[in-house]
C-alpha atoms as a PDB file:
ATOM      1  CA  UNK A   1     -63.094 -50.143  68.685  1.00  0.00           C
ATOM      2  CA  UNK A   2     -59.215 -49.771  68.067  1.00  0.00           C
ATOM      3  CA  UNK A   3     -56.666 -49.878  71.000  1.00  0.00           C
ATOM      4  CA  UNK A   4     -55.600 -46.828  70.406  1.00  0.00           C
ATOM      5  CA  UNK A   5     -53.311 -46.874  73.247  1.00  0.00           C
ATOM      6  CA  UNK A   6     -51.594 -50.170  72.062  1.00  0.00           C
ATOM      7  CA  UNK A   7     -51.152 -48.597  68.773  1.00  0.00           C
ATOM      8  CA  UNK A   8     -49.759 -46.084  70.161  1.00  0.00           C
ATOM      9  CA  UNK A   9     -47.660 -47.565  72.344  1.00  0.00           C
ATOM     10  CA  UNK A  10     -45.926 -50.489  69.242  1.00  0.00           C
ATOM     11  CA  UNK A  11     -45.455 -47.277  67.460  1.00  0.00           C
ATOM     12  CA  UNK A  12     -43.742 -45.555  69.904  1.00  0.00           C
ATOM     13  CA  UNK A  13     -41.224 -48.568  70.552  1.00  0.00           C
ATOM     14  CA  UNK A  14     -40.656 -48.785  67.312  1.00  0.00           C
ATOM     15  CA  UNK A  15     -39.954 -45.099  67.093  1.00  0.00           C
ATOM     16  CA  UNK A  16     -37.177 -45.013  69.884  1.00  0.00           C
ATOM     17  CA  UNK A  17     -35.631 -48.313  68.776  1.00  0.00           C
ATOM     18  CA  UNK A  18     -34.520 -47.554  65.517  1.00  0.00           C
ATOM     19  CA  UNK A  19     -33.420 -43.815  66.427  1.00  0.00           C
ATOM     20  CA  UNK A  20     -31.323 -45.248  69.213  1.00  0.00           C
ATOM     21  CA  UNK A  21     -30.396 -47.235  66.799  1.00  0.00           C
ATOM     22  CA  UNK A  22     -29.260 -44.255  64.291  1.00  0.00           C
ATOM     23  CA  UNK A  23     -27.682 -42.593  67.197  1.00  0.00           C
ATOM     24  CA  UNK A  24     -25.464 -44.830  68.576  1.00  0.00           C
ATOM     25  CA  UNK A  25     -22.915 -45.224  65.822  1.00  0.00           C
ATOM     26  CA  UNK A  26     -21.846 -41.116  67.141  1.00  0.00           C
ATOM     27  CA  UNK A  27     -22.113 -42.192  71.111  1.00  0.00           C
ATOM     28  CA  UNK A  28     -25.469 -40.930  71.705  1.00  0.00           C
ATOM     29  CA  UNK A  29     -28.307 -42.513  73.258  1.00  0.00           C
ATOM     30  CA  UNK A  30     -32.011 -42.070  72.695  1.00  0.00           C
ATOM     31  CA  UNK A  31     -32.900 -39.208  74.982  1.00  0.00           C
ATOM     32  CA  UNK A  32     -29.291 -37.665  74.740  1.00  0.00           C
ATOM     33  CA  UNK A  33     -29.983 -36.183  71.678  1.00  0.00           C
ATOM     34  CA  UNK A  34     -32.579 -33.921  73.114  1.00  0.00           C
ATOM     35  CA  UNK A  35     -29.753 -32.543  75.718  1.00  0.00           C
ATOM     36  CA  UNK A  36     -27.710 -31.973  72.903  1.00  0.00           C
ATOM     37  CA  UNK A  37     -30.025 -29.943  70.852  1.00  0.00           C
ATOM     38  CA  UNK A  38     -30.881 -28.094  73.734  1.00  0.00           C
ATOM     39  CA  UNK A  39     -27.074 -26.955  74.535  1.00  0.00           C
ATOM     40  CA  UNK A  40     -26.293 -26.715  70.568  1.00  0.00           C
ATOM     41  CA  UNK A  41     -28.748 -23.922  71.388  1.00  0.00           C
ATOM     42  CA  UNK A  42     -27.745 -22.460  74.461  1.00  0.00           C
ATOM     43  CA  UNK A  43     -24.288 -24.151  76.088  1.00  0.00           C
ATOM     44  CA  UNK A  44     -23.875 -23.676  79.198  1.00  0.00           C
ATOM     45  CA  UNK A  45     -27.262 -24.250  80.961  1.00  0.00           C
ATOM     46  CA  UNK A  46     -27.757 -25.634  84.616  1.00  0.00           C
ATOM     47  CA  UNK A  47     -29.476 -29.214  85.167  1.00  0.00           C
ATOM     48  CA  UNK A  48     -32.397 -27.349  86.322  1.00  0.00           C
ATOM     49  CA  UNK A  49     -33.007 -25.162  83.319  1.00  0.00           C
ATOM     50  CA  UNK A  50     -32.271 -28.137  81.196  1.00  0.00           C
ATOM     51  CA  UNK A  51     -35.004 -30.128  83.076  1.00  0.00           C
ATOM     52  CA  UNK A  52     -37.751 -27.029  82.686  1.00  0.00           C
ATOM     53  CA  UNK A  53     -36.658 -27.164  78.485  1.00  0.00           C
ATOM     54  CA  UNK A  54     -36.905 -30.837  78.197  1.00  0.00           C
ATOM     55  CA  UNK A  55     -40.015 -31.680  81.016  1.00  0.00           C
ATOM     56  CA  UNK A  56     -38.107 -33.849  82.803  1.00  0.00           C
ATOM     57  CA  UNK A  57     -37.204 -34.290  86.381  1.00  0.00           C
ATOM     58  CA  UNK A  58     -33.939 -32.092  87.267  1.00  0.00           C
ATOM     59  CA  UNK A  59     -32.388 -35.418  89.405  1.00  0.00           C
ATOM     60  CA  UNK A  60     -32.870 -37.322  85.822  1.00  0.00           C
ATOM     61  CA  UNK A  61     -31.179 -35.012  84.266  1.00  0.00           C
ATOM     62  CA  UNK A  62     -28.487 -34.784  86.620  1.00  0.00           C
ATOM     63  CA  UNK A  63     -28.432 -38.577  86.048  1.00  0.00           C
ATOM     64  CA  UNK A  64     -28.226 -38.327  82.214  1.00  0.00           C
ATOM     65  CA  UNK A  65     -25.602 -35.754  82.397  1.00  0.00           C
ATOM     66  CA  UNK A  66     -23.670 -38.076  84.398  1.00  0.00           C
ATOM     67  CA  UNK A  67     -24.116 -40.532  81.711  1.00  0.00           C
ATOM     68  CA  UNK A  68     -23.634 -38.039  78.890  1.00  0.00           C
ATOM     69  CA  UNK A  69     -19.668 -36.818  80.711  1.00  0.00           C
ATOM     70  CA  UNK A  70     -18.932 -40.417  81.241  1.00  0.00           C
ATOM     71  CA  UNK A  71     -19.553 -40.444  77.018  1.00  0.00           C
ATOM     72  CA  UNK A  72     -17.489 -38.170  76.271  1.00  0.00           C
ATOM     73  CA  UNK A  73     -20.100 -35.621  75.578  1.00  0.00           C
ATOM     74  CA  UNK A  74     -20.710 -32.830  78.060  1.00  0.00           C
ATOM     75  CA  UNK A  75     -18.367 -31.598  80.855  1.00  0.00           C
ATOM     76  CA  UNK A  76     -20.037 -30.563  84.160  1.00  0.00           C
ATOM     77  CA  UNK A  77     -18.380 -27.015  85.743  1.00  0.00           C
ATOM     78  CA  UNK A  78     -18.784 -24.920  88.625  1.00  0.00           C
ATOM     79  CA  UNK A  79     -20.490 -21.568  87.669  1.00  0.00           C
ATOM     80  CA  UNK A  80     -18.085 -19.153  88.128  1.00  0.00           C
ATOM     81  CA  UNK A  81     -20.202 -16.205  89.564  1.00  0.00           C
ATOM     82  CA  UNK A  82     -22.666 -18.921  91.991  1.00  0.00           C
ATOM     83  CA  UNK A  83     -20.454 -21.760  92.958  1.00  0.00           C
ATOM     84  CA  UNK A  84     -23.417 -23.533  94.582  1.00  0.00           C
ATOM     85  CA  UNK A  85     -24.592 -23.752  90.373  1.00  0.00           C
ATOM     86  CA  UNK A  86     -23.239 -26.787  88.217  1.00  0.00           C
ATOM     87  CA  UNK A  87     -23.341 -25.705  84.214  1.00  0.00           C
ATOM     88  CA  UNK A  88     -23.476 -28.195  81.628  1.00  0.00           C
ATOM     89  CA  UNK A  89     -21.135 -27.118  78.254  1.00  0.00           C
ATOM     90  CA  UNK A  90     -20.544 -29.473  74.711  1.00  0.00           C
ATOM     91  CA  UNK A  91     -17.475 -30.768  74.496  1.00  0.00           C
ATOM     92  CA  UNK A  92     -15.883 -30.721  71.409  1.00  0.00           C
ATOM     93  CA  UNK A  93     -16.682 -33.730  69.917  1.00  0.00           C
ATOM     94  CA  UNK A  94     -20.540 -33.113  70.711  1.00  0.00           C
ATOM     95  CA  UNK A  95     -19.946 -29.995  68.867  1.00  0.00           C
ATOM     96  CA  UNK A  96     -18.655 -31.458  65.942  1.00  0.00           C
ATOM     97  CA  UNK A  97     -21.508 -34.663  65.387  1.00  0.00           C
ATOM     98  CA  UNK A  98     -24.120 -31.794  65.252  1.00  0.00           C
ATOM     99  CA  UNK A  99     -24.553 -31.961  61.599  1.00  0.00           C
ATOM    100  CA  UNK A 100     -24.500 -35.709  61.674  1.00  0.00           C
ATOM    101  CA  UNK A 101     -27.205 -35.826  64.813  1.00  0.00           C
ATOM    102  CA  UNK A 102     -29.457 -33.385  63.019  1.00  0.00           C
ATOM    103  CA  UNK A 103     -29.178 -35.451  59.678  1.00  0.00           C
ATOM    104  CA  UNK A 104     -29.864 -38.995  61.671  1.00  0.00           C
ATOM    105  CA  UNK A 105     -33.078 -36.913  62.679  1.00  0.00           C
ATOM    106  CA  UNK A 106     -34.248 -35.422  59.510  1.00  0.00           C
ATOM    107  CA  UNK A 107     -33.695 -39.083  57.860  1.00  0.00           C
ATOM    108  CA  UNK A 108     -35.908 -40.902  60.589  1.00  0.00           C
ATOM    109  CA  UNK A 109     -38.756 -37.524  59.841  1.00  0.00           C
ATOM    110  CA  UNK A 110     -38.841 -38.324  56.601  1.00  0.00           C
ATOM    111  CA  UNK A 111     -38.737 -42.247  57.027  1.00  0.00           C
ATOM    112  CA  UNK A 112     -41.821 -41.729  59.129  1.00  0.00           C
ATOM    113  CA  UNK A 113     -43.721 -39.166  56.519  1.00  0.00           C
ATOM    114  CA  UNK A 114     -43.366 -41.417  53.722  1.00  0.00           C
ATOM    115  CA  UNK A 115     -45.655 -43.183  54.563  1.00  0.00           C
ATOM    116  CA  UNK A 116     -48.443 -40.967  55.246  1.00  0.00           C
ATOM    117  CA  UNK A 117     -50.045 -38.318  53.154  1.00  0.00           C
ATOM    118  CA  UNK A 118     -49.880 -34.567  53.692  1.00  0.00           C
ATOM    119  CA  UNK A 119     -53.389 -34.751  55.358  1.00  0.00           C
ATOM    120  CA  UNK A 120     -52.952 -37.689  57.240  1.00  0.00           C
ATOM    121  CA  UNK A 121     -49.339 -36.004  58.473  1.00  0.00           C
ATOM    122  CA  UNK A 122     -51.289 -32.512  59.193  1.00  0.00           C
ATOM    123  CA  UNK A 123     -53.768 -34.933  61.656  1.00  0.00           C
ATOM    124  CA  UNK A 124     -51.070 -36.784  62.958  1.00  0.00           C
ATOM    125  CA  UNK A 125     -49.173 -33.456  63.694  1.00  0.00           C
ATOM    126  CA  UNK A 126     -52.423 -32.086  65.204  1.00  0.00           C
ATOM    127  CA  UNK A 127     -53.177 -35.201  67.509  1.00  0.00           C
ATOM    128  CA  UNK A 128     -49.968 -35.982  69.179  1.00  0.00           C
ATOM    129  CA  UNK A 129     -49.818 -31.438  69.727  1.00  0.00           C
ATOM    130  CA  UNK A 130     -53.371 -32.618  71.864  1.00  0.00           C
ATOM    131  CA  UNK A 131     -52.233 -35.473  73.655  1.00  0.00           C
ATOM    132  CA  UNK A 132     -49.424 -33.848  74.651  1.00  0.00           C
ATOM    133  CA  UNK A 133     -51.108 -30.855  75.793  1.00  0.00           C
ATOM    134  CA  UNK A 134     -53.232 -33.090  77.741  1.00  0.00           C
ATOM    135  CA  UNK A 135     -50.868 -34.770  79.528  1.00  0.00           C
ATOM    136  CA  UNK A 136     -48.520 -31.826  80.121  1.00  0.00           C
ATOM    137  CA  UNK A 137     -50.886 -29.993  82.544  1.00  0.00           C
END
């Protein structure tokens, strides 16, 4: 039988590694990126609502946002009709990588499709949707 999970798991190490490693050259860190694309959609959002997007934890996302401002990357402000709410905006230099961020991401995509054929992609695609549906409940 194959250890799926260890598989998996090298894979998945891999996987982070060399995005974090595609990231960091703009000041991003692996994980960071997912904030990002998730304000470059809607700036302005609370920790909270950026924890319910993302399925994380709202004090780890407090905690990366933290990070993120100390970057350079996001500002933390008071809402201005609920003072008791912290919002989350882009500054302007996390504005301006988008293109490059999104590129970094389409490069490692296709990096990782090369190697597989359009049926063994459609499977892949189809697996990790079920393991991730498994574990998300």
């Amino acid at each position: 039988m194959t250890d799926v999970l260890a598989l998996f798991t090298r894979a998945g190490k891999l996987l982070r590694g060399a995005t974090d490693e595609a990231l960091r050259p703009h000041g991003v860190r692996l994980g960071q990126n997912l904030v990002l694309e998730a304000l470059w959609d809607t700036d302005g959002l609370t920790p909270g609502e950026l924890a319910q997007r993302l399925g994380v934890s709202t004090p780890a996302m407090v905690q990366a946002a933290t990070r993120m401002e100390a970057a350079g990357l996001v500002t933390r402000e008071r809402d201005p009709h609920d003072a008791r709410l912290v919002r989350i905006h882009l500054t302007e230099y996390a504005k301006s990588i988008r293109d490059q961020l999104q590129e970094r991401r389409r490069d490692m995509e296709r990096r990782v499709l090369s190697v597989l054929t359009a049926t063994e992609e459609k499977h892949l695609a189809s697996a990790l949707r079920k393991i991730i549906d498994e574990f998300s409940s």
